[in-house]
N, C-alpha and C. Protein backbone atom coordinates (compact mmCIF):
# COMPACT_ATOMS: atom_id res chain seq x y z
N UNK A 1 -17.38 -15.29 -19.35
CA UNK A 1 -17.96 -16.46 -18.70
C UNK A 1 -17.56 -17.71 -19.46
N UNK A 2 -17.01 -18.34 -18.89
CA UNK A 2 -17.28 -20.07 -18.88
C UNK A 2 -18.71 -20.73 -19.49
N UNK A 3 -18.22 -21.58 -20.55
CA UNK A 3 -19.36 -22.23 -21.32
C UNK A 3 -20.25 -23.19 -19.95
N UNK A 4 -19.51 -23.40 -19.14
CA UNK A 4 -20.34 -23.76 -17.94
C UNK A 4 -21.31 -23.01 -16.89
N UNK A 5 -20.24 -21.73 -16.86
CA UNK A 5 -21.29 -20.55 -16.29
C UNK A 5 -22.11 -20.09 -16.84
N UNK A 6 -22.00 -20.10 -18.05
CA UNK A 6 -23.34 -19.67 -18.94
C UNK A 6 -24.72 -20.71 -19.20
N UNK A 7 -24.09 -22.08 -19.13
CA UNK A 7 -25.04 -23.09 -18.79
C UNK A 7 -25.54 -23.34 -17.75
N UNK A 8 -25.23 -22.92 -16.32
CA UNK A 8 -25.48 -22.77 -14.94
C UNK A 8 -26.79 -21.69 -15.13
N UNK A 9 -26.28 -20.82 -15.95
CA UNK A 9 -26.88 -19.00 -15.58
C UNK A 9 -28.77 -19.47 -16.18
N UNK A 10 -27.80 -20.29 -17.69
CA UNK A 10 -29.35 -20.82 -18.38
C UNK A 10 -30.41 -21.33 -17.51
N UNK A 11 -29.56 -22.97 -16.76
CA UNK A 11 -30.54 -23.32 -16.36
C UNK A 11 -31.05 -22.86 -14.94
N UNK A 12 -30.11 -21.82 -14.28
CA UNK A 12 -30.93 -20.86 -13.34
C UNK A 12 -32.24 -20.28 -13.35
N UNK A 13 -32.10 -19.65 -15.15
CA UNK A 13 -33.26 -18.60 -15.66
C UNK A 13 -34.15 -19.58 -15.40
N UNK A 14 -34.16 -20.62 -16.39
CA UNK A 14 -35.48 -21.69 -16.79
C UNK A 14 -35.93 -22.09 -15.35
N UNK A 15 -35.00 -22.58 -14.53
CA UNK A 15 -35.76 -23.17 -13.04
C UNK A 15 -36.50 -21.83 -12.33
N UNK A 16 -35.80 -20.65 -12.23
CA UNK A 16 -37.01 -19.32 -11.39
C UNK A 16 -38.12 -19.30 -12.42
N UNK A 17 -38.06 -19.23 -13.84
CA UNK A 17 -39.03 -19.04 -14.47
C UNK A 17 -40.45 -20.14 -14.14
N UNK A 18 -39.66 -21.29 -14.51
CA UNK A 18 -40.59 -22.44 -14.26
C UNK A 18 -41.29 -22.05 -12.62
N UNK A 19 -40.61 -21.59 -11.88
CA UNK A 19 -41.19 -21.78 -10.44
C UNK A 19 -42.17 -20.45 -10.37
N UNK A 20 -42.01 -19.45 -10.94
CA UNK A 20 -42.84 -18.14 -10.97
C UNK A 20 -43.70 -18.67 -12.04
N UNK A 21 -43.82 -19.30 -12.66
CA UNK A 21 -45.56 -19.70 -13.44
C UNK A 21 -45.92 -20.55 -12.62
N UNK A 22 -45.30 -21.66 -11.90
CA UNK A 22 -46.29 -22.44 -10.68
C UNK A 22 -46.85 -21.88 -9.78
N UNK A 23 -46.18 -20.16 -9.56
CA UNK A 23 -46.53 -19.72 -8.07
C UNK A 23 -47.63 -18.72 -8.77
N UNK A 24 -47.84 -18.03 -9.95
CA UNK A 24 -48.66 -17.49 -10.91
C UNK A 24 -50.05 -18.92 -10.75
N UNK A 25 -50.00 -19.83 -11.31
CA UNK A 25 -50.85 -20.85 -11.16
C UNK A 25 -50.91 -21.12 -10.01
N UNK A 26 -50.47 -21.73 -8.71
CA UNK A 26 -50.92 -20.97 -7.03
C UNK A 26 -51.56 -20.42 -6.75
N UNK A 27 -51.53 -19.00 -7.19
CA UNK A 27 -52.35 -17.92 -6.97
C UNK A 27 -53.54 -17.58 -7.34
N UNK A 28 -53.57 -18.14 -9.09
CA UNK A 28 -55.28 -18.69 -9.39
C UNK A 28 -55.69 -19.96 -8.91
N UNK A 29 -55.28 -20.91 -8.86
CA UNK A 29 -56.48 -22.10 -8.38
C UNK A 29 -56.30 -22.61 -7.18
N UNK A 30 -55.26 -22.38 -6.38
CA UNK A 30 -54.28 -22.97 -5.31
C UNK A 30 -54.22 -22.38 -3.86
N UNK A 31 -53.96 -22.60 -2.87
CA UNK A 31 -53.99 -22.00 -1.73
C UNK A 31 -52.95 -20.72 -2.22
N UNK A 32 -53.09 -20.03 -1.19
CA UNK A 32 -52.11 -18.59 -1.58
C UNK A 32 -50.65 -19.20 -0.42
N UNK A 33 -51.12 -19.80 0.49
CA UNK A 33 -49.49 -20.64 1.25
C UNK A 33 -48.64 -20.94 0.17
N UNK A 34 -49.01 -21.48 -1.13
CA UNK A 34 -48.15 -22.21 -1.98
C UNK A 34 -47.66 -21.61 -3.01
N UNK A 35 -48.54 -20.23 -3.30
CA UNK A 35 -48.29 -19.18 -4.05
C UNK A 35 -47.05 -18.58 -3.76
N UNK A 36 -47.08 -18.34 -2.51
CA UNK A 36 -46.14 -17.27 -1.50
C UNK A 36 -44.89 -18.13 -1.89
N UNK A 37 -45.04 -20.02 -1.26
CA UNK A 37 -43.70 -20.83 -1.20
C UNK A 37 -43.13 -20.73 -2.63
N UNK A 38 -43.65 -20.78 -3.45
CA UNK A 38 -43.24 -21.06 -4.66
C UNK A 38 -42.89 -19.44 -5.55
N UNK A 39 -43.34 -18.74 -4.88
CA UNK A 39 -42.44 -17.23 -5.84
C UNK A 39 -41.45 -16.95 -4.48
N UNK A 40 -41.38 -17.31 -3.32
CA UNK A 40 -40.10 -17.53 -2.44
C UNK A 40 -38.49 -18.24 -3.37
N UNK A 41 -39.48 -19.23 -3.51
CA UNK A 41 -38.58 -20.39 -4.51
C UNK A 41 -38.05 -19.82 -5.40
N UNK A 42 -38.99 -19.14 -6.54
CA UNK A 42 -38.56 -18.87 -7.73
C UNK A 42 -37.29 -17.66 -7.61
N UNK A 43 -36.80 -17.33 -6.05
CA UNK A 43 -36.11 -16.10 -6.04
C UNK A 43 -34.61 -16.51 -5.99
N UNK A 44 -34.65 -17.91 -5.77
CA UNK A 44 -33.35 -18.45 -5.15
C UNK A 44 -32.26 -18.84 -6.64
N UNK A 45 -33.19 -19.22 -7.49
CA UNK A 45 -32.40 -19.43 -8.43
C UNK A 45 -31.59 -17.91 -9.27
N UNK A 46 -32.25 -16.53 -8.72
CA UNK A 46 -31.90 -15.30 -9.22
C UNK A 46 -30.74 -14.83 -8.56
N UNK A 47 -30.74 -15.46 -6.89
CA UNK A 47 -29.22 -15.68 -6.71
C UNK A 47 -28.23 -16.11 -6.67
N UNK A 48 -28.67 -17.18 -7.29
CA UNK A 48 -27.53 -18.14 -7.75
C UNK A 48 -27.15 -17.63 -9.20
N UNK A 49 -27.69 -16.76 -9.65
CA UNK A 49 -27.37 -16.19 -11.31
C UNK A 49 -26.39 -14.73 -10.63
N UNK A 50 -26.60 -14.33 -9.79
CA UNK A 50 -25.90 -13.35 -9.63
C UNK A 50 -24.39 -13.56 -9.31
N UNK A 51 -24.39 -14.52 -8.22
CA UNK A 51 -23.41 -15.36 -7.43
C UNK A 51 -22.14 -16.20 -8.52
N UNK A 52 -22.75 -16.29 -9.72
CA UNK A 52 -22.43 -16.98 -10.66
C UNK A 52 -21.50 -15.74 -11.74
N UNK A 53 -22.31 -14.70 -11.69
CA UNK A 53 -21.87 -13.69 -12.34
C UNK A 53 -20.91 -12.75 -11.41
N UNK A 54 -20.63 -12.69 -10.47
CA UNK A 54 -19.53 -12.38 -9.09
C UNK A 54 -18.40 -12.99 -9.21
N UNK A 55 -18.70 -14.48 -9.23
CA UNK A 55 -17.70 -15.41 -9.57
C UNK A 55 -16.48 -15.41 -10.55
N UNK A 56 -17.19 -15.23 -11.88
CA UNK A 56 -16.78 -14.92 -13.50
C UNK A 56 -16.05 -13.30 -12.75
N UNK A 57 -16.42 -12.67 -12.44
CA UNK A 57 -15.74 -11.28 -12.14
C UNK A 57 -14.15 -11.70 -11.12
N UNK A 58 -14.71 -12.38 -10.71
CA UNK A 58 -13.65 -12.49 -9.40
C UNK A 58 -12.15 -13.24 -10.37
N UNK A 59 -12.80 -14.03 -10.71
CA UNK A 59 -12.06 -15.37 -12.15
C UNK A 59 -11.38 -14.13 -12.85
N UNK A 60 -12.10 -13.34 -13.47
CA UNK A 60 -11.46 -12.05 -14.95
C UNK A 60 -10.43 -11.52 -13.98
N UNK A 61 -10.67 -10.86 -12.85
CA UNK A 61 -9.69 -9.85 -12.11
C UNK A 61 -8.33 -11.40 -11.48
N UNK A 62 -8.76 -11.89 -11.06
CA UNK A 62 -7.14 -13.07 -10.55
C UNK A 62 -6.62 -13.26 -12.08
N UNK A 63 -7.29 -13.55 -13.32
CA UNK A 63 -6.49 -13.89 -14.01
C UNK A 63 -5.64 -12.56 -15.03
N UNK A 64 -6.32 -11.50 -14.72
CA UNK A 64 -5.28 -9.93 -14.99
C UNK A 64 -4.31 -10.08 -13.91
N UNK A 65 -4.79 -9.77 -12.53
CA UNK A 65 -3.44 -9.89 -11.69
C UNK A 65 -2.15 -10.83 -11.87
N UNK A 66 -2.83 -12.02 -12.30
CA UNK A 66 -1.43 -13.15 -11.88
C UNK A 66 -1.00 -13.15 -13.24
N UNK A 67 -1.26 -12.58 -14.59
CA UNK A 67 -1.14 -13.38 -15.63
C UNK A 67 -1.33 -14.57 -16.28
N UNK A 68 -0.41 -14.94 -17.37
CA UNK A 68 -0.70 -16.56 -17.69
C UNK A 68 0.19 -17.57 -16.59
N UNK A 69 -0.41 -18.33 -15.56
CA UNK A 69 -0.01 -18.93 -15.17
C UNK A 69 -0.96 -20.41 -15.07
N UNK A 70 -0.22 -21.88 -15.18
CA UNK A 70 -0.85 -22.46 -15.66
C UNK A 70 -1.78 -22.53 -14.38
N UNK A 71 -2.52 -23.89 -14.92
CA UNK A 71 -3.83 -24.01 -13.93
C UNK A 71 -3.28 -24.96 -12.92
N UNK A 72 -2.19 -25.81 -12.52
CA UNK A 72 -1.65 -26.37 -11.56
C UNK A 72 -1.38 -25.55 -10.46
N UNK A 73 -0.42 -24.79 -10.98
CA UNK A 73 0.24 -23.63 -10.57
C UNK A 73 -0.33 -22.85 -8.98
N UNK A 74 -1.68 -22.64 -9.92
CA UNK A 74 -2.76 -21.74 -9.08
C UNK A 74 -2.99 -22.48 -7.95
N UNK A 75 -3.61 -23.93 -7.98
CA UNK A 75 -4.13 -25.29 -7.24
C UNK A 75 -2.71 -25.31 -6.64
N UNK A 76 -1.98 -25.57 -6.78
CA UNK A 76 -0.79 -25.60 -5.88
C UNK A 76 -0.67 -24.52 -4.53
N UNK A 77 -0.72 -23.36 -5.26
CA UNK A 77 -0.42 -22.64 -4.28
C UNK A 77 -1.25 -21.93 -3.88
N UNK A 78 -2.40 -22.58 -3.73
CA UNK A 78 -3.82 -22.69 -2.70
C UNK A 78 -3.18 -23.54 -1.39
N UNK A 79 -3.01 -24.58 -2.41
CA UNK A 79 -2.58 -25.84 -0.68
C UNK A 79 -1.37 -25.07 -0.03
N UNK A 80 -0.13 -24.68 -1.19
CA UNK A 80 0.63 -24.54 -0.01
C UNK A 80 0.49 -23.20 0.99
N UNK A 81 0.14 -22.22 0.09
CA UNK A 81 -0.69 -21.01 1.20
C UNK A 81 -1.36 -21.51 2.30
N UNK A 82 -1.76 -22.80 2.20
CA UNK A 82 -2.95 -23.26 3.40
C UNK A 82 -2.02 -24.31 4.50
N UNK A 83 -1.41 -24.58 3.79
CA UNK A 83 -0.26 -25.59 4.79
C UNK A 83 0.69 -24.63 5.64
N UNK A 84 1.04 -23.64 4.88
CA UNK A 84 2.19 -22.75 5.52
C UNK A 84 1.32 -22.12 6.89
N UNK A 85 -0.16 -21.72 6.72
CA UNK A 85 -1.20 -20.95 7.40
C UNK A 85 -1.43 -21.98 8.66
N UNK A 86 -1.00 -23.28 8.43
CA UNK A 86 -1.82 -24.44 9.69
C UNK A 86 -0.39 -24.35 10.73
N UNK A 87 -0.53 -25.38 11.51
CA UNK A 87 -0.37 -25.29 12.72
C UNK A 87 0.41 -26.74 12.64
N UNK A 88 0.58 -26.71 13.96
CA UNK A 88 1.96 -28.17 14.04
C UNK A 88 1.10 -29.42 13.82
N UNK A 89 2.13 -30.18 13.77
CA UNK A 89 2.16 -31.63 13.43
C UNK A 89 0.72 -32.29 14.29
N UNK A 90 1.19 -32.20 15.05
CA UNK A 90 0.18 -32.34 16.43
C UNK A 90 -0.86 -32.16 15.78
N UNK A 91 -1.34 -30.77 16.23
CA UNK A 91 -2.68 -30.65 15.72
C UNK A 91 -3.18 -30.88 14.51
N UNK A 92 -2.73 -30.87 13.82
CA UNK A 92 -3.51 -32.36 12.39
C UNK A 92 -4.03 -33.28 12.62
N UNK A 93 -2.46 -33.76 13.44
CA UNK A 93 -3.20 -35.44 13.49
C UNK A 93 -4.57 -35.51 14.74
N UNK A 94 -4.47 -34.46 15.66
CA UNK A 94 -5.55 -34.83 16.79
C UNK A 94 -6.50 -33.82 16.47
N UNK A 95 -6.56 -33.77 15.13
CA UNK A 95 -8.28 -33.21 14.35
C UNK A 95 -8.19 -31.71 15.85
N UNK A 96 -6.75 -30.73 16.06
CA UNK A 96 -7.12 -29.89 16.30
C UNK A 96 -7.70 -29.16 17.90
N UNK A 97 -7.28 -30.33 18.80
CA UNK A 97 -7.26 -30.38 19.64
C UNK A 97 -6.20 -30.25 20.76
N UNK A 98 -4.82 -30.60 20.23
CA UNK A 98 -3.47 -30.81 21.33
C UNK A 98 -2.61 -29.72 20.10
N UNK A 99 -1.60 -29.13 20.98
CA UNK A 99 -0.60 -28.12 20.33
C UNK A 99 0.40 -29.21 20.62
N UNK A 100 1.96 -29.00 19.57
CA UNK A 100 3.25 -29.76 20.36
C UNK A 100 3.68 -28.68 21.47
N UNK A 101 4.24 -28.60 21.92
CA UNK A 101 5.04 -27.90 23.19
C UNK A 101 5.90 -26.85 22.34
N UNK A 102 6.16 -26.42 21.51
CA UNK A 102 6.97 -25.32 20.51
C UNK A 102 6.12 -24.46 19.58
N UNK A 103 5.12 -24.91 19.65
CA UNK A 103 3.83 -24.46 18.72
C UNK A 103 3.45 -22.92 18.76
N UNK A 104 3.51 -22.04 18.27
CA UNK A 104 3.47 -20.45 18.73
C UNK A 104 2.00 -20.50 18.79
N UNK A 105 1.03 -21.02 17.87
CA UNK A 105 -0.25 -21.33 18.26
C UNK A 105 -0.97 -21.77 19.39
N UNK A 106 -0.36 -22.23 20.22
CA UNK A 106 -0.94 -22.87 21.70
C UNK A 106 -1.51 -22.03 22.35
N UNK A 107 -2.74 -22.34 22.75
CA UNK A 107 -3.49 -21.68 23.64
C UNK A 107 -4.13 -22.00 24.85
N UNK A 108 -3.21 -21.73 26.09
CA UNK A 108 -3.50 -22.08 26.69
C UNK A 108 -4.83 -22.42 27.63
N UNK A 109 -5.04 -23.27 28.35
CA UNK A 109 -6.39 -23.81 28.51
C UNK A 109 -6.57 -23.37 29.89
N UNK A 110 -7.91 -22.58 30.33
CA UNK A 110 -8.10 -22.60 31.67
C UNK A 110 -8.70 -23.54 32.07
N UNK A 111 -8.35 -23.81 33.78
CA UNK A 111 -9.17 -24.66 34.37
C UNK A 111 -10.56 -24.48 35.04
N UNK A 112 -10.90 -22.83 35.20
CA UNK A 112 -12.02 -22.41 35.19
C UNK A 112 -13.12 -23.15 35.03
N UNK A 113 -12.72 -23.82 33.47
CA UNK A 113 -14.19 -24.31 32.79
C UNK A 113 -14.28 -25.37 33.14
N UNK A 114 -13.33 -25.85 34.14
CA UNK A 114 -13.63 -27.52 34.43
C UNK A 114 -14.61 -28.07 35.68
């Protein structure tokens, strides 16, 4: 883990903790509605600790597969994997709406729905 993921994970613990003694205190002096909302609450931050620890796994296994490769590298060929994956000119610019006329993507439109 990342000195960041481990500071994420921290202040995960401390926020469910903090929220399971409010919902503990709820439950003695407090309506039990707020008891319930607040150990609801306190559950969310336990998945964000898990989600966090998935992450770090996912991170260890890409960086065995690919080796040392720098950190541009990687960011690079995110975009261009994602550029090669899109679609014509056209549809960029019209946010995805019009194909050009050569486009193997085009789908044609019935008039059915009109």
């Amino acid at each position: 883990m990342s000195w960041s993921s481990r500071f994420l994970t921290v202040l995960y613990v401390t926020t469910s903790a903090g929220l399971a003694w409010t919902a503990v205190l709820e439950f003695r002096y407090g309506p039990a509605w707020a008891g319930c909302l607040f150990c609801a609450a306190s559950l969310v931050p336990v998945i964000a600790v898990v989600r966090e620890s998935v992450l770090c796994d996912l991170r260890r296994a890409a960086r065995r597969s690919a080796g040392p490769v720098p950190r541009t590298a990687g960011a690079e060929a995110v975009v261009r994997a994602e550029l090669e994956a899109a679609c014509c000119e056209r549809w960029w610019t019209s946010l995805g709406t019009d194909h050009d006329a050569g486009c193997p993507h085009r789908s044609r439109r019935s008039n059915s729905a009109a």
